[in-house]
Protein backbone atom coordinates (compact mmCIF):
# COMPACT_ATOMS: atom_id res chain seq x y z
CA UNK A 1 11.62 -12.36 -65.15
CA UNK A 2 12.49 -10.22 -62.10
CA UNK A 3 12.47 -10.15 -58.73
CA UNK A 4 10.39 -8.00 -56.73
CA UNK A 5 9.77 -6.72 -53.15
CA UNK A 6 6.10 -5.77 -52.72
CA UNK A 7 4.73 -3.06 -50.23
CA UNK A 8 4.89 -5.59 -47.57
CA UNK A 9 8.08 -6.47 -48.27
CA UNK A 10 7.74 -9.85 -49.75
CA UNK A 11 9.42 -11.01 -52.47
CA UNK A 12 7.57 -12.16 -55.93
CA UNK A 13 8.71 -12.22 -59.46
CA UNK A 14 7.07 -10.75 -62.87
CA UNK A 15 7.84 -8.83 -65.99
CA UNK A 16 10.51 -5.89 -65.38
CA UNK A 17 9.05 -2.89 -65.31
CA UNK A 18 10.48 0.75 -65.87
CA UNK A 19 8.33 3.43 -65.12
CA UNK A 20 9.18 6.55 -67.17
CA UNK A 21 7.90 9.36 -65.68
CA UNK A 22 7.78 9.47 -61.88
CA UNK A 23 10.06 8.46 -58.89
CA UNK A 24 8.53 5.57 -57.81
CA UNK A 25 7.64 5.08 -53.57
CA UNK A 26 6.81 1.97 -52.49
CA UNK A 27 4.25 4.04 -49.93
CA UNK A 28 2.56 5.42 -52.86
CA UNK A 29 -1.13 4.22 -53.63
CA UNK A 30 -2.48 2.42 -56.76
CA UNK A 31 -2.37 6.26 -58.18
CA UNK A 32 1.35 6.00 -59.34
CA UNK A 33 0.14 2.31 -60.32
CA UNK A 34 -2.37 3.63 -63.30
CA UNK A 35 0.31 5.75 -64.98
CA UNK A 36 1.67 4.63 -67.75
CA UNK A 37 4.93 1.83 -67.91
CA UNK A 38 6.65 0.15 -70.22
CA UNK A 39 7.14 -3.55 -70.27
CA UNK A 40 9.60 -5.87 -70.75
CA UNK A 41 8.58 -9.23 -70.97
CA UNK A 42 11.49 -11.92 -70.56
CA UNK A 43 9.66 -15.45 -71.82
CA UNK A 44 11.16 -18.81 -70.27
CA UNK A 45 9.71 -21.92 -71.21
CA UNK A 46 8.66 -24.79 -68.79
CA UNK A 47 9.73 -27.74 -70.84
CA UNK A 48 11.37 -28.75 -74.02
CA UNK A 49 10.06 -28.90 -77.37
CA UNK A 50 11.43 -29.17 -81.39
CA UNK A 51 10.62 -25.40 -81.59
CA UNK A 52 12.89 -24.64 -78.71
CA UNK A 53 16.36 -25.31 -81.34
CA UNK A 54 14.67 -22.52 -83.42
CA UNK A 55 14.08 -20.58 -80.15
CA UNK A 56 17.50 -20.94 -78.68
CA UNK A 57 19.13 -19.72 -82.46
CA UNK A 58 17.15 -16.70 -82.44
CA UNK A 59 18.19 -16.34 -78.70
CA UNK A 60 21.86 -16.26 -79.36
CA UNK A 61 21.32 -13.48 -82.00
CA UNK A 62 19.41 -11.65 -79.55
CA UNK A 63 21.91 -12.28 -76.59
CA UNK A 64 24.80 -11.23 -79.46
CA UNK A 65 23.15 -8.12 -80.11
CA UNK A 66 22.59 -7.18 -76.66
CA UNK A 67 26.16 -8.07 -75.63
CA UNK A 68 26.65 -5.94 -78.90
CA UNK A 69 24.39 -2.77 -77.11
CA UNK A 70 25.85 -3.69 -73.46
CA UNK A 71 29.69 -3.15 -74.60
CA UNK A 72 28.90 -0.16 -77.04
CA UNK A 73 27.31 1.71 -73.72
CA UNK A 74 30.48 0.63 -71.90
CA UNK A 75 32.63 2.12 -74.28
CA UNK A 76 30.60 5.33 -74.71
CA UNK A 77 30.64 5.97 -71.07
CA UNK A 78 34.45 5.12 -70.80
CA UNK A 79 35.59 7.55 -73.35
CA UNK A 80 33.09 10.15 -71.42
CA UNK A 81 35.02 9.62 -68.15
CA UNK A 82 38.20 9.35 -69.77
CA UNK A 83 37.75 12.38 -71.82
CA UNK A 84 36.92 14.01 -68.62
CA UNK A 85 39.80 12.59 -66.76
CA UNK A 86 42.18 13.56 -69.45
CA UNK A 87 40.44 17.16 -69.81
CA UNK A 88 41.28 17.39 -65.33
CA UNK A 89 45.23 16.33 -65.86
CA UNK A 90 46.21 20.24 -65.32
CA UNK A 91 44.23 20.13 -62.51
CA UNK A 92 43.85 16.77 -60.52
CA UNK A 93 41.35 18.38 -58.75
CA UNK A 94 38.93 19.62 -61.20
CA UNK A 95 36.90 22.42 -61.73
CA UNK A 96 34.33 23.96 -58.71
CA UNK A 97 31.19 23.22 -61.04
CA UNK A 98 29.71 23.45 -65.08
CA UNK A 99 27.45 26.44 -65.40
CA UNK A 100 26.58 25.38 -69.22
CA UNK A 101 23.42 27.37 -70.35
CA UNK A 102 20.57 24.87 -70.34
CA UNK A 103 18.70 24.60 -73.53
CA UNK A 104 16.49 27.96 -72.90
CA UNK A 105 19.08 30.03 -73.96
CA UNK A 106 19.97 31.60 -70.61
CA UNK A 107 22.16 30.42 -67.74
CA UNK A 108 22.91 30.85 -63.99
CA UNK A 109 25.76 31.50 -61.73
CA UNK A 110 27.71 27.87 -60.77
CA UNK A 111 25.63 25.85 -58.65
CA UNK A 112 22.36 26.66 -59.76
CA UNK A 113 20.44 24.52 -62.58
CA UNK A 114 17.45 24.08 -63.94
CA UNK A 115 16.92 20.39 -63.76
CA UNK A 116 19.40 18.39 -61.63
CA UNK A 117 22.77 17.87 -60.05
CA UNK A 118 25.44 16.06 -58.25
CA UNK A 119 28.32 17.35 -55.89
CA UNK A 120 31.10 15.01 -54.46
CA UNK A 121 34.57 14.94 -53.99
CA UNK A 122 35.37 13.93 -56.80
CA UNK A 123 34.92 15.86 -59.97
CA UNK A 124 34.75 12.54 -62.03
CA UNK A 125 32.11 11.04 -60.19
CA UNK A 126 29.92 14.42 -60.20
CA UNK A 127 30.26 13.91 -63.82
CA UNK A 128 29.06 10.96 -63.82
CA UNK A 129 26.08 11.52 -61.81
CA UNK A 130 25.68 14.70 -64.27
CA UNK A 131 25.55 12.35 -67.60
CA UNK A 132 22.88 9.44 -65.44
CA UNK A 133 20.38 12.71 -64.93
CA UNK A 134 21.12 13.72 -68.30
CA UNK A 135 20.33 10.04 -69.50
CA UNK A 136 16.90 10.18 -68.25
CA UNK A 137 17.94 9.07 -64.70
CA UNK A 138 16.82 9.74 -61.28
CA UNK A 139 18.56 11.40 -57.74
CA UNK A 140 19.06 7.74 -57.14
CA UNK A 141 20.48 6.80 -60.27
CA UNK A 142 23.16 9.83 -60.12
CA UNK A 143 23.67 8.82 -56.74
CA UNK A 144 24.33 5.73 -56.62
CA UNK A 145 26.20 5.17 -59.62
CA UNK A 146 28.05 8.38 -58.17
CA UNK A 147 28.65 6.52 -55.05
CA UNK A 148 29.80 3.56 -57.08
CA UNK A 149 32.53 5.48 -58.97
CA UNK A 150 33.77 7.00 -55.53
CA UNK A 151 34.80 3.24 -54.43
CA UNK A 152 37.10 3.33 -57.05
CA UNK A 153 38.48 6.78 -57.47
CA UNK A 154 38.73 7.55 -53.56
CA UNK A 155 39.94 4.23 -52.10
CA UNK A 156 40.67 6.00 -49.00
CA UNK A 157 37.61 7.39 -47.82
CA UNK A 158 34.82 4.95 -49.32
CA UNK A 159 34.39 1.76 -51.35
CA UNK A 160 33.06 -1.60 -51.66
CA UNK A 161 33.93 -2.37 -48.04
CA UNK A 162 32.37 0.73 -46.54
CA UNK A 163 29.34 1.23 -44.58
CA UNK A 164 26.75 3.11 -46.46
CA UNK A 165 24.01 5.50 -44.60
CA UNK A 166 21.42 7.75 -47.02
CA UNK A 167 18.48 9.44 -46.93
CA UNK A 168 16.45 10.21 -49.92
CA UNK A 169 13.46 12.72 -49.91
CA UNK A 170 10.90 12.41 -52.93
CA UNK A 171 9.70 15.54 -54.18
CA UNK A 172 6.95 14.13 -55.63
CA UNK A 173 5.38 12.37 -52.27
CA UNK A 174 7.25 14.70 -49.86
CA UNK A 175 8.24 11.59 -48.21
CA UNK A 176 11.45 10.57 -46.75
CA UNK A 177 13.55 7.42 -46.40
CA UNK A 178 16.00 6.02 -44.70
CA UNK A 179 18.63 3.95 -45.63
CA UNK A 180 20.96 1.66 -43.57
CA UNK A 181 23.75 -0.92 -43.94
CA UNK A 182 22.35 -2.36 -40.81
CA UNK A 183 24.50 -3.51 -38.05
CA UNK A 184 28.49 -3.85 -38.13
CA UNK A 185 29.01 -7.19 -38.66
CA UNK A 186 32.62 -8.80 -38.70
CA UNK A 187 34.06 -11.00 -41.29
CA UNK A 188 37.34 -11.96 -39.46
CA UNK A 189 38.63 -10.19 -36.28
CA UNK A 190 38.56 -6.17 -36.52
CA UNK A 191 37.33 -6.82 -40.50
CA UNK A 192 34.06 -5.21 -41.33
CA UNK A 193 31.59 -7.75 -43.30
CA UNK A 194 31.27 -5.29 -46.72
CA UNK A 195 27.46 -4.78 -47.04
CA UNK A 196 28.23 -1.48 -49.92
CA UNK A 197 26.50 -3.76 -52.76
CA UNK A 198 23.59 -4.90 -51.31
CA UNK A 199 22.87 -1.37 -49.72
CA UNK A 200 22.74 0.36 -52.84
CA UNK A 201 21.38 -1.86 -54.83
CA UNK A 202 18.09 -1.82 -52.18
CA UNK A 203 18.21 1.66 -52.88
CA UNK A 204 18.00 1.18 -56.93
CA UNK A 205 15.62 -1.50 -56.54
CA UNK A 206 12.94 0.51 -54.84
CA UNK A 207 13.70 4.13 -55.96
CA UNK A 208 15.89 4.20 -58.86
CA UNK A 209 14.80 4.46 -62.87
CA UNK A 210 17.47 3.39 -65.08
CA UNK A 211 18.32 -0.14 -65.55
CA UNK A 212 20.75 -1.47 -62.83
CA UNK A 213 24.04 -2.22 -65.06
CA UNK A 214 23.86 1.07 -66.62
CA UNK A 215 24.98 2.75 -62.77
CA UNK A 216 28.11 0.21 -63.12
CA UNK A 217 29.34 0.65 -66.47
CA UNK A 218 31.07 3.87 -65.70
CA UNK A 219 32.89 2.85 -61.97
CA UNK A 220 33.76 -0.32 -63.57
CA UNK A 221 35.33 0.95 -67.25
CA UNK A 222 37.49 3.67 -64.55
CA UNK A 223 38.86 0.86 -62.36
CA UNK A 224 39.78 -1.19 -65.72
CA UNK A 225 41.16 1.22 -67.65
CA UNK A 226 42.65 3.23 -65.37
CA UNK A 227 41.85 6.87 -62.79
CA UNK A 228 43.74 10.20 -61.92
CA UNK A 229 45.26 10.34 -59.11
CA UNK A 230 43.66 13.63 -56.84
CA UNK A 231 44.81 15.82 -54.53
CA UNK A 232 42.47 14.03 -51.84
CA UNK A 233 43.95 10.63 -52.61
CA UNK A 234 47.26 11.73 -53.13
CA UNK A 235 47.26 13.74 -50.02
CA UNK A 236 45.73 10.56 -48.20
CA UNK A 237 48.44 8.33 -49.43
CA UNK A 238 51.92 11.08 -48.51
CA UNK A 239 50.16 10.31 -44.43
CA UNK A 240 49.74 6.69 -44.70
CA UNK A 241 52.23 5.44 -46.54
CA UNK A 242 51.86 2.56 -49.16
CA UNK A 243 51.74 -0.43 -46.69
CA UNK A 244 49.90 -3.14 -48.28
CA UNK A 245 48.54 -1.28 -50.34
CA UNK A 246 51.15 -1.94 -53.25
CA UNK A 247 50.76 -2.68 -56.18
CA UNK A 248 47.61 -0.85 -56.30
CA UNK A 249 48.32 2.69 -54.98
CA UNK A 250 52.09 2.20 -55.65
CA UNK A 251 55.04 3.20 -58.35
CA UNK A 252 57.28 0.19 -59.61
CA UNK A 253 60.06 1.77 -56.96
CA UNK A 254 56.94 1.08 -53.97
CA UNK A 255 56.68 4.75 -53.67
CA UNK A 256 53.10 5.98 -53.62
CA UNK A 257 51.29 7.51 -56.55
CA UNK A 258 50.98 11.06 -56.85
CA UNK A 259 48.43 13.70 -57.90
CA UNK A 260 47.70 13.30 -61.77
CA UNK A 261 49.05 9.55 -61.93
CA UNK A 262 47.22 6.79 -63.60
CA UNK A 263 45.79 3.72 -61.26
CA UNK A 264 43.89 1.02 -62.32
CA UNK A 265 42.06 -2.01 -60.72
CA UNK A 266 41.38 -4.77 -63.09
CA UNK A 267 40.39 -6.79 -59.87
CA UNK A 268 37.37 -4.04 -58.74
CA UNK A 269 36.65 -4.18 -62.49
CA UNK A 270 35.85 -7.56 -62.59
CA UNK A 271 33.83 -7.48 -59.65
CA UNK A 272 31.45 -4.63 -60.62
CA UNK A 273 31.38 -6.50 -63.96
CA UNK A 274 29.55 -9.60 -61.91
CA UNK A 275 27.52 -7.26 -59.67
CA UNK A 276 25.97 -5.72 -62.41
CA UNK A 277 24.73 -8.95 -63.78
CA UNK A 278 22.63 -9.72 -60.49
CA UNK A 279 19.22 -9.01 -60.69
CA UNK A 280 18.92 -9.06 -56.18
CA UNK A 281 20.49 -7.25 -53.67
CA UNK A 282 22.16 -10.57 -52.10
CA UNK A 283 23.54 -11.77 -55.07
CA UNK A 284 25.03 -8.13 -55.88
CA UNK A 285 27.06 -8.48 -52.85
CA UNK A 286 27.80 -12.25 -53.55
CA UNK A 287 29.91 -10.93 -56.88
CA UNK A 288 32.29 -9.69 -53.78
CA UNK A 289 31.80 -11.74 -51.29
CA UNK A 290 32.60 -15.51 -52.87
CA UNK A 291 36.25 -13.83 -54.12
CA UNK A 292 36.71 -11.96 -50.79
CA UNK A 293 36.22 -15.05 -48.69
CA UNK A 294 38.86 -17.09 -50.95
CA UNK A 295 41.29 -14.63 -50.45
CA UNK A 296 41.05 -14.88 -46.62
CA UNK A 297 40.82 -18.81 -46.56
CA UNK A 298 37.16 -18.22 -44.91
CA UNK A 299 34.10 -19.47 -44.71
CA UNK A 300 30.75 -17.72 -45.67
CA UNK A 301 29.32 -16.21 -42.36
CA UNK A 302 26.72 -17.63 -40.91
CA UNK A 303 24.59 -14.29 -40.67
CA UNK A 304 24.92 -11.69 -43.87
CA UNK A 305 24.33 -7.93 -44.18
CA UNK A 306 20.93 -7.08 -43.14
CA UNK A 307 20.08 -3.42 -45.70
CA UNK A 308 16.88 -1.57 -44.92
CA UNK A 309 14.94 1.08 -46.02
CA UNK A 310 12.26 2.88 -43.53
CA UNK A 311 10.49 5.96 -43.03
CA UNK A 312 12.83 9.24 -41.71
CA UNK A 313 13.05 10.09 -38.09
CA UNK A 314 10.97 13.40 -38.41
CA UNK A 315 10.76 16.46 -36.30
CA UNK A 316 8.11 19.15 -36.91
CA UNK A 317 9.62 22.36 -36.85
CA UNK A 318 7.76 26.21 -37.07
CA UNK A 319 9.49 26.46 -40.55
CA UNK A 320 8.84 22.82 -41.68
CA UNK A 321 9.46 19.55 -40.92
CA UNK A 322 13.06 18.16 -40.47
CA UNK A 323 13.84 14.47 -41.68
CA UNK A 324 16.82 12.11 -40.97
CA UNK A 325 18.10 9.04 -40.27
CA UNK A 326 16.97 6.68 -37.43
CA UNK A 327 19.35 5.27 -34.90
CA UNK A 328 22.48 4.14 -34.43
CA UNK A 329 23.11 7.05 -36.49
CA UNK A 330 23.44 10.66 -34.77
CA UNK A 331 20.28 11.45 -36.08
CA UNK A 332 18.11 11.36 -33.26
CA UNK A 333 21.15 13.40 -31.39
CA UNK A 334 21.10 15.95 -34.40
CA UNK A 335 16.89 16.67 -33.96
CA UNK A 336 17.06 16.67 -29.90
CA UNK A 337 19.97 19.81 -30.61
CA UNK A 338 17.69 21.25 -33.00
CA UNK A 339 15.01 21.12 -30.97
CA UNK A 340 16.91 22.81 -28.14
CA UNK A 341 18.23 25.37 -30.07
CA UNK A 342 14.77 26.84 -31.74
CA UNK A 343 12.83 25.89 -28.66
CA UNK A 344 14.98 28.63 -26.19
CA UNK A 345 14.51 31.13 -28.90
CA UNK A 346 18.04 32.58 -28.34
CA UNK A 347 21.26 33.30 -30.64
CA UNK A 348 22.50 29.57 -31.03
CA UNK A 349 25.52 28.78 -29.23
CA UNK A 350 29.04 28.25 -30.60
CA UNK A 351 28.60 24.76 -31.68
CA UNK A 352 31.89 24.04 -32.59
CA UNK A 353 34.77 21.96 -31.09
CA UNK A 354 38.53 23.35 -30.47
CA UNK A 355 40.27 22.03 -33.77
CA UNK A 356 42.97 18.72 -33.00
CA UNK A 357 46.62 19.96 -32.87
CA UNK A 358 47.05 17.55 -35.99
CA UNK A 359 45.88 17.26 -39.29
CA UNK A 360 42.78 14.74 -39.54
CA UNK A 361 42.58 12.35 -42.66
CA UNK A 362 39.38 11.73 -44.02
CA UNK A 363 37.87 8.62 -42.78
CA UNK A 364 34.40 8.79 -44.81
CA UNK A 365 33.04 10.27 -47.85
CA UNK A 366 29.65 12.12 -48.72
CA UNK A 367 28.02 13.23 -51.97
CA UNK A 368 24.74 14.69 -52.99
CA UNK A 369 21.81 14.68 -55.72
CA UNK A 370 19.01 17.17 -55.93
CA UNK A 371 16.10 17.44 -59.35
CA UNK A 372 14.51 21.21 -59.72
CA UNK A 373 10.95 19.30 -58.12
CA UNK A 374 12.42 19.01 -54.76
CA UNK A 375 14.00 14.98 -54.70
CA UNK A 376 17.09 15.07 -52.91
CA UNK A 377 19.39 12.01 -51.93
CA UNK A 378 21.98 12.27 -49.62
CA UNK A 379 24.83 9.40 -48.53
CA UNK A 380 27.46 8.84 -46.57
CA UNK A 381 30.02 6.26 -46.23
CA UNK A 382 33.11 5.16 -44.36
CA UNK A 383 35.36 2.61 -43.61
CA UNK A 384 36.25 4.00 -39.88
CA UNK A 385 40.08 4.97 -40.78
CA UNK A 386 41.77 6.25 -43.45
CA UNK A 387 42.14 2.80 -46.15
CA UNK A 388 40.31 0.83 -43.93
CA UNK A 389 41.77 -2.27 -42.41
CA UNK A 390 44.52 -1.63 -44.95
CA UNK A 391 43.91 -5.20 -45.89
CA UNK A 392 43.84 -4.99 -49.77
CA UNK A 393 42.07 -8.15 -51.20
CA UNK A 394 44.28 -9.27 -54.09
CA UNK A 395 40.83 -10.80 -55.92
CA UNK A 396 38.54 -7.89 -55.50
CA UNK A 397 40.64 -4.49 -55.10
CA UNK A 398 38.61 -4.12 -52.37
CA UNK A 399 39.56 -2.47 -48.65
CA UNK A 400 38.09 -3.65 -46.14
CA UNK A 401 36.57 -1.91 -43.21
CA UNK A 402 38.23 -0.97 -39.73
CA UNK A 403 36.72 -2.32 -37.10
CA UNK A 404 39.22 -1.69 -34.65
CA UNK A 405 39.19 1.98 -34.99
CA UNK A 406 36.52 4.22 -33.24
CA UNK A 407 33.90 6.15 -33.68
CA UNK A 408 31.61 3.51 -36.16
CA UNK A 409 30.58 5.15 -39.27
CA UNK A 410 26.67 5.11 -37.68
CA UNK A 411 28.28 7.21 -34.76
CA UNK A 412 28.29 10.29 -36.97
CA UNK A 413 25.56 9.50 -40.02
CA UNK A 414 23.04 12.44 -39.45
CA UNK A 415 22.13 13.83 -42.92
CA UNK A 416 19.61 15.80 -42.37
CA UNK A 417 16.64 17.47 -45.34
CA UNK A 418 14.39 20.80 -44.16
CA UNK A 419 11.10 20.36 -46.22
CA UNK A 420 8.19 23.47 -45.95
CA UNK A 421 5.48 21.21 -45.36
CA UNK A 422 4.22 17.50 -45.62
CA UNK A 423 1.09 18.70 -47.80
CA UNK A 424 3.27 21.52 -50.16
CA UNK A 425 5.24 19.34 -52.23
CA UNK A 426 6.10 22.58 -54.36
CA UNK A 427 7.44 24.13 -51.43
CA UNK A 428 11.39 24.65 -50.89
CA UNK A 429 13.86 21.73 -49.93
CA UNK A 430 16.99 21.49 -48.52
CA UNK A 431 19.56 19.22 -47.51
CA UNK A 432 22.42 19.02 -45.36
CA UNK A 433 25.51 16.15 -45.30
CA UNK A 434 28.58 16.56 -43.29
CA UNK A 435 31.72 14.42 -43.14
CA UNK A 436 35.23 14.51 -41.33
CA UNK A 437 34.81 13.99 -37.82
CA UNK A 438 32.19 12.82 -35.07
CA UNK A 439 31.24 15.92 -35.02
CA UNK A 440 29.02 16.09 -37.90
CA UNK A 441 25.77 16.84 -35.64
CA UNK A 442 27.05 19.76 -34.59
CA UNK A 443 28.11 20.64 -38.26
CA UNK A 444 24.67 20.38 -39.31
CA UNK A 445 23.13 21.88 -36.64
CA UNK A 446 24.96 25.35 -36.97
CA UNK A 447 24.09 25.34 -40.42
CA UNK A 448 20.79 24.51 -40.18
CA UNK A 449 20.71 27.32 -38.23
CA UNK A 450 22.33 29.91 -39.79
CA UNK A 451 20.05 29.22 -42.63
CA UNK A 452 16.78 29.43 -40.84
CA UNK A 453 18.65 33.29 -39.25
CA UNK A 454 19.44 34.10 -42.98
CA UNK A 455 17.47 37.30 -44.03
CA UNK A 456 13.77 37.73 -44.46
CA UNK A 457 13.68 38.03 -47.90
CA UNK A 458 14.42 34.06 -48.64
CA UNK A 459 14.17 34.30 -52.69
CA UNK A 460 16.87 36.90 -52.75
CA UNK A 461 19.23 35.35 -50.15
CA UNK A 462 18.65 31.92 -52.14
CA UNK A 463 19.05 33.64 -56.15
CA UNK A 464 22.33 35.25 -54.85
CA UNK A 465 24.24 33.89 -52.12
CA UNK A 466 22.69 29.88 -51.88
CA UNK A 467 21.48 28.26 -48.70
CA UNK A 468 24.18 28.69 -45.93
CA UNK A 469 27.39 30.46 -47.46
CA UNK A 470 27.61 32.91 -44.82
CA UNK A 471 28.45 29.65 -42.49
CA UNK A 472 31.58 28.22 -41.42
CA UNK A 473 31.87 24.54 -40.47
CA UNK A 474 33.56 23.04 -37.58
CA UNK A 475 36.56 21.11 -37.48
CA UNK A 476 38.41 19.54 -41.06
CA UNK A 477 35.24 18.07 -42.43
CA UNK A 478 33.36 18.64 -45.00
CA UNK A 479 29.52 20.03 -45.36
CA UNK A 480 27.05 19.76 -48.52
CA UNK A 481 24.57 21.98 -49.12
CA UNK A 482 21.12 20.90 -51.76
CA UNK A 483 18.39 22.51 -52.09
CA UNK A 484 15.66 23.08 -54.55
CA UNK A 485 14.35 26.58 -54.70
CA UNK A 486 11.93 28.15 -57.23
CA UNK A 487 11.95 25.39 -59.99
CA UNK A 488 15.62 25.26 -59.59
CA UNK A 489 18.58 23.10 -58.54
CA UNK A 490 20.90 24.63 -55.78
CA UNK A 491 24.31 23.04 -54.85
CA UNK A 492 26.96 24.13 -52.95
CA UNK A 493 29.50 22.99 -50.18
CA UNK A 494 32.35 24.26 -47.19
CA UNK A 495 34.55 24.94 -48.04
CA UNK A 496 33.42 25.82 -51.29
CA UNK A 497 36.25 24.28 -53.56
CA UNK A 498 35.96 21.01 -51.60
CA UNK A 499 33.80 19.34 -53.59
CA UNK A 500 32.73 19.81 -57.51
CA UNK A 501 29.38 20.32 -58.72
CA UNK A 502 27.87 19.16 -61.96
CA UNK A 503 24.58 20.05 -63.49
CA UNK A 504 22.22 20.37 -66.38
């Protein structure tokens, strides 16, 4: 049996159900309802009886064989990554993007597909998105178990202990949802209370396809049996130095790894290993919590993380309708600049702040999904400084987040996605993410904008230059660009060999 959150939100239990064809909303009438699903039926009996020996024989050959399927898919997906991984040694940063012809025969320039794709900092984690759309997977699946694999590979921007923001459009619907950690909540003085698990696992629960402990297998065989080293966490390392973060990060000598070098985290292993066993959100983020709170010598707090999911902040716009996330985030900030901007009808300002006199260290991370029907997820996630707390937790591999530090991660969360019209959902999509400083609404906003002043003829501006690439972006951050556009998958980013881009 499962567990289950209805359209009201309560929670019941009954047979697990994956439906096959369509992204599923919980908004979405008894219409979706009728199609057709495939059951899994999980039979527990109320009492004991003689025929329960012969049951519970037959049961262990079953449970063998699926331990027998469970580490078989573990293995396959390690010896993906790792081929990929060994494939990126030359180049710790990977390549900008696939353009593989698709199975019609013909193929596009990089960063345009015909089905789906991911883009994140890390090419390893695009990957992996790549192969969960491949597998049948939705946006959701790609990224989350995208996001997943970032907590391990990119330790200094993201991970367990981060505070996760998202907003995921369904191109189906043409509704949009937000997604929140909730409020900061502190586990011991200027320690963030992690809340990663149970955010993304709210997400799967509602929106995603593919069975929950597939996302893991891949983030959890990399922390076991070992990452590359990038340029972005190499670089993050040389300007923090290795201060508790040893043996982790660290060579023998305490010096800190380098670009190519091999890491591992047994420890973060483990831990995904027991999160992908729970079938709820709480007890996802119990696999890290119970360890965590050993470590520290504390007790469970008395009020946990508090996940949500509810409809976009939305502003109607001449050329569509804009979505993004509610407050605390910088979302409603983002929409009233919009609004400003197309409202006066003039050239829109230079947005952009004077750069600092010093190099800025990422303090967050952002990736991207898009599908060729117009479903687009979007996150964002940070742990307020560069490594956190820099409190590594021996049991869990885990950073925690900086509390002490300012801006909060929900200071600068506005992703933002431009959709034609509520009643079109074959019209165009796209989406915007930005990352790197508190900046971000202003990042967003001048590329908003410089798409909507692109030239008249859209479908040639879109088939040979992509959404915004005549944009710059403020500051040392980062901006992702998704769109769907003519039965096609559009990524890009800005810089443009930030991030890598996979697709199908």
């Amino acid at each position: 049996m499962a567990v289950h959150r209805d359209h009201g939100g309560q929670v019941s239990t009954g047979p697990v159900l994956y439906q096959k064809l369509a992204l599923w909303d919980p908004s979405l009438g008894s219409e979706e309802e009728e199609e057709e699903t495939e059951t899994l039926e999980l039979v527990i009996p109320n009492s004991w009886s003689p025929q329960d020996s012969l049951r519970r024989k037959v049961d262990r050959l079953t449970g063998a064989w699926a331990r027998l399927v469970a580490a078989l898919l573990l293995l396959a997906v390690g010896l993906s990554l790792a081929a990929r991984q060994l494939h990126a040694r030359g180049d710790p940063t990977g390549s900008p993007g696939s353009g593989a012809a698709p199975p019609s025969g013909h193929s596009h320039t990089p960063g345009v597909y015909h089905r789906g794709a991911t883009i994140s900092p890390a090419a390893t984690c695009s990957h992996l998105g790549r192969e969960l759309l491949a597998a049948g997977g939705n946006v959701v699946d790609a990224g989350v178990g995208a996001a997943l694999c970032l907590a391990v590979v990119h330790p200094h921007a993201t991970g367990l202990g981060a505070t996760f923001w998202g907003l995921f459009h369904n191109g189906t619907s043409g509704r949009s949802t937000a997604l929140t950690s909730g409020p900061a909540r502190t586990l011991a003085p200027g320690l963030g209370l992690p809340s990663a698990l149970q955010t993304l696992h709210l997400l799967h629960t509602h929106f995603g396809r593919l069975p929950w402990p597939q996302l893991l297998a891949g983030p959890s065989t990399l922390a076991q049996e070992g990452f590359l080293v990038d340029m972005a966490l190499a670089g993050a390392l040389a300007a923090q130095g290795t201060e508790g973060l040893c043996p982790l990060l660290c060579h023998s000598d305490g010096t800190p790894l380098g670009p190519g070098a091999r890491a591992t985290n047994p420890s973060l292993a483990a831990v995904l290993h027991r999160a992908a066993l729970a079938p709820t959100p709480d007890l996802a983020g119990e696999a890290l919590l119970r360890p965590l709170l050993r470590d520290l010598g504390l007790q469970a707090p008395s009020v946990g993380p508090t996940p949500s999911l509810e409809p976009a902040l939305q502003l109607a716009v001449p050329q569509g309708v804009l979505s993004t996330t509610r407050s605390p985030s910088a979302g409603p900030e983002l929409l009233a600049m919009l609004q400003a901007a197309l409202h006066s009808g003039r050239p829109p300002p230079d947005l952009c702040l004077p750069l600092p006199q010093t190099p800025v260290t990422p303090v967050g991370s952002v990736l991207a999904t898009i599908d060729s029907s117009g479903s687009v997820l979007l996150l964002i996630s940070s742990l307020n400084s560069s490594f956190g707390s820099g409190h590594l937790s021996p049991s869990t591999g885990v950073l925690l987040s900086d509390l002490v530090a300012a801006p909060a991660a929900s200071a600068w969360a506005c992703p933002l996605v431009l959709h034609s019209s509520l009643d079109d959902t074959d019209a165009d999509v796209l989406g915007l993410v930005a990352s790197g400083a508190p900046d971000v609404a202003r990042v967003t906003t001048r590329a908003l904008l410089g798409h909507l002043a692109g030239p008249q003829n859209q479908a040639q501006h879109w088939q040979h230059q992509g959404p915004t690439q005549n944009t710059s972006i403020c500051g040392q951050g980062i901006l992702l660009q998704v769109a769907a556009h003519a039965e096609h998958a559009h990524v890009s980013s800005i810089p443009s060999g930030c991030c890598t881009f996979q697709g199908f």
